[in-house]
Structures are given as C-alpha cells and as structure tokens.
Protein backbone atom coordinates (compact mmCIF):
# COMPACT_ATOMS: atom_id res chain seq x y z
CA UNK A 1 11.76 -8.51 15.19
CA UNK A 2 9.40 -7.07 12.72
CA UNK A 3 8.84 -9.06 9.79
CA UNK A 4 6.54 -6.83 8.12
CA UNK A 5 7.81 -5.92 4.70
CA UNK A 6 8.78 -2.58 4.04
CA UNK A 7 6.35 -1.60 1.04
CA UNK A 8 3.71 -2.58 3.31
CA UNK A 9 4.82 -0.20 6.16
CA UNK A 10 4.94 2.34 3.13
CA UNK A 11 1.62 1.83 2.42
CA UNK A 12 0.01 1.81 5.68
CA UNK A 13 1.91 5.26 6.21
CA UNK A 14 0.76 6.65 3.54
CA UNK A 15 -2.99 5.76 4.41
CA UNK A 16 -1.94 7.58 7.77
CA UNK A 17 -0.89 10.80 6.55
CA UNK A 18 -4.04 11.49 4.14
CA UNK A 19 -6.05 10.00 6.80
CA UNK A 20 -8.04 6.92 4.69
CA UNK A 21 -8.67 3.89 6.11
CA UNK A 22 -8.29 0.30 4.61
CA UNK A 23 -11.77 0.30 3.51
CA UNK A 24 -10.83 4.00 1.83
CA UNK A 25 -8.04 2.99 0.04
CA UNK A 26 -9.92 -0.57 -1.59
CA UNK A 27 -12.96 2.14 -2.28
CA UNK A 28 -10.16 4.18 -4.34
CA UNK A 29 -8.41 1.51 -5.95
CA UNK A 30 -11.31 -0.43 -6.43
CA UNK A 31 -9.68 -3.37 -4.90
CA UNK A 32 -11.22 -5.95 -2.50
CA UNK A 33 -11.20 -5.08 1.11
CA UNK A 34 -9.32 -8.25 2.02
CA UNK A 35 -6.85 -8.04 -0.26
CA UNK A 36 -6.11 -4.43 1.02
CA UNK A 37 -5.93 -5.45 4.66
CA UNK A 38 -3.47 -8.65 3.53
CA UNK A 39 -1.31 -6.23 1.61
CA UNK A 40 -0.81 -3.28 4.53
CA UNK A 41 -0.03 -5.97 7.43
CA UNK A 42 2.67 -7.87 5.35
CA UNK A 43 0.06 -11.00 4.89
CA UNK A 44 0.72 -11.20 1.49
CA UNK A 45 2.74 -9.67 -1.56
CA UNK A 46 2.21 -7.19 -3.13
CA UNK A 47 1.57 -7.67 -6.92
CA UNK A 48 3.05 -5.38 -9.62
CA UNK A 49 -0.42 -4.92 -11.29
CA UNK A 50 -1.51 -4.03 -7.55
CA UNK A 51 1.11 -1.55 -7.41
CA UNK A 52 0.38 0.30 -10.33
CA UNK A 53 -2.95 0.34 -8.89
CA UNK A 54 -2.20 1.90 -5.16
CA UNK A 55 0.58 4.79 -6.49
CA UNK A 56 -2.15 6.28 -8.36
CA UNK A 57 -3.75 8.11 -5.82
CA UNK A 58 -0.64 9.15 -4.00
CA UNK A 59 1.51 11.52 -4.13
CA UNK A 60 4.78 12.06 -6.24
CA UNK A 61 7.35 11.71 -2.47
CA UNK A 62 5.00 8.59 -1.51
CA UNK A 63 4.81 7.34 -5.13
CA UNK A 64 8.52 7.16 -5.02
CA UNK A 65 8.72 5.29 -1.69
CA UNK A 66 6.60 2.57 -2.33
CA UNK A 67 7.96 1.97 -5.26
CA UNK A 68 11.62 1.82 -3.69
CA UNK A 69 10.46 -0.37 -0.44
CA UNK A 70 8.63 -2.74 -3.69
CA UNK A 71 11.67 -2.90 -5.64
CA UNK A 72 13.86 -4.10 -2.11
C-alpha cells in the first residue's frame, strides 16, 4: 500500500499540472532542492512555515487542497 502522505501527492500534482519540476518549484519558493524532493515523495513532513511557502504560487482550487490533505 502507498504510504505516501496525501499533501505530498497534492503537491507533486500540482507541479504536474503547471508543468514545473522539483528544481522549479525550490527556484520559486526559494527553498533547497533537497528539501523539495523530501517533501513531494513523502520523505519528510511538511512544515507549516513550508506550507505557507509552497501555496503561494498556486492556485486558489490547489491552494485549498493542500491545505486540506496538510490539515489530515
């Protein structure tokens, strides 16, 4: 079974549909590469100050997701 938590799916879907990669996304957020990759395959938590920083650039519909998946 997939252990992969659910705000991490989120987040590598949303990287899907506007078509940025991991390196894109740590460019935009202006977080570290690693920490990116650890977040979007489930390989570590993702913090509430790095939250705030990834909904910024997404939409209002993906904003909302994340968030939810985050909160469960």
């Amino acid at each position: 079974m997939d252990q992969t938590p659910k705000a991490a799916k989120v987040l590598a879907g949303a990287l899907q549909m506007h078509g940025w990669t991991q390196t894109d996304l740590a460019r935009i957020t202006d977080l570290a590469i690693p920490t990116v990759s650890h977040h979007i395959n489930g390989l570590r938590a993702i913090r509430d100050d790095h939250l705030a920083v990834y909904i910024v650039p997404l939409d209002n519909a993906e904003k909302v997701m994340l968030l939810s998946a985050w909160l469960q």
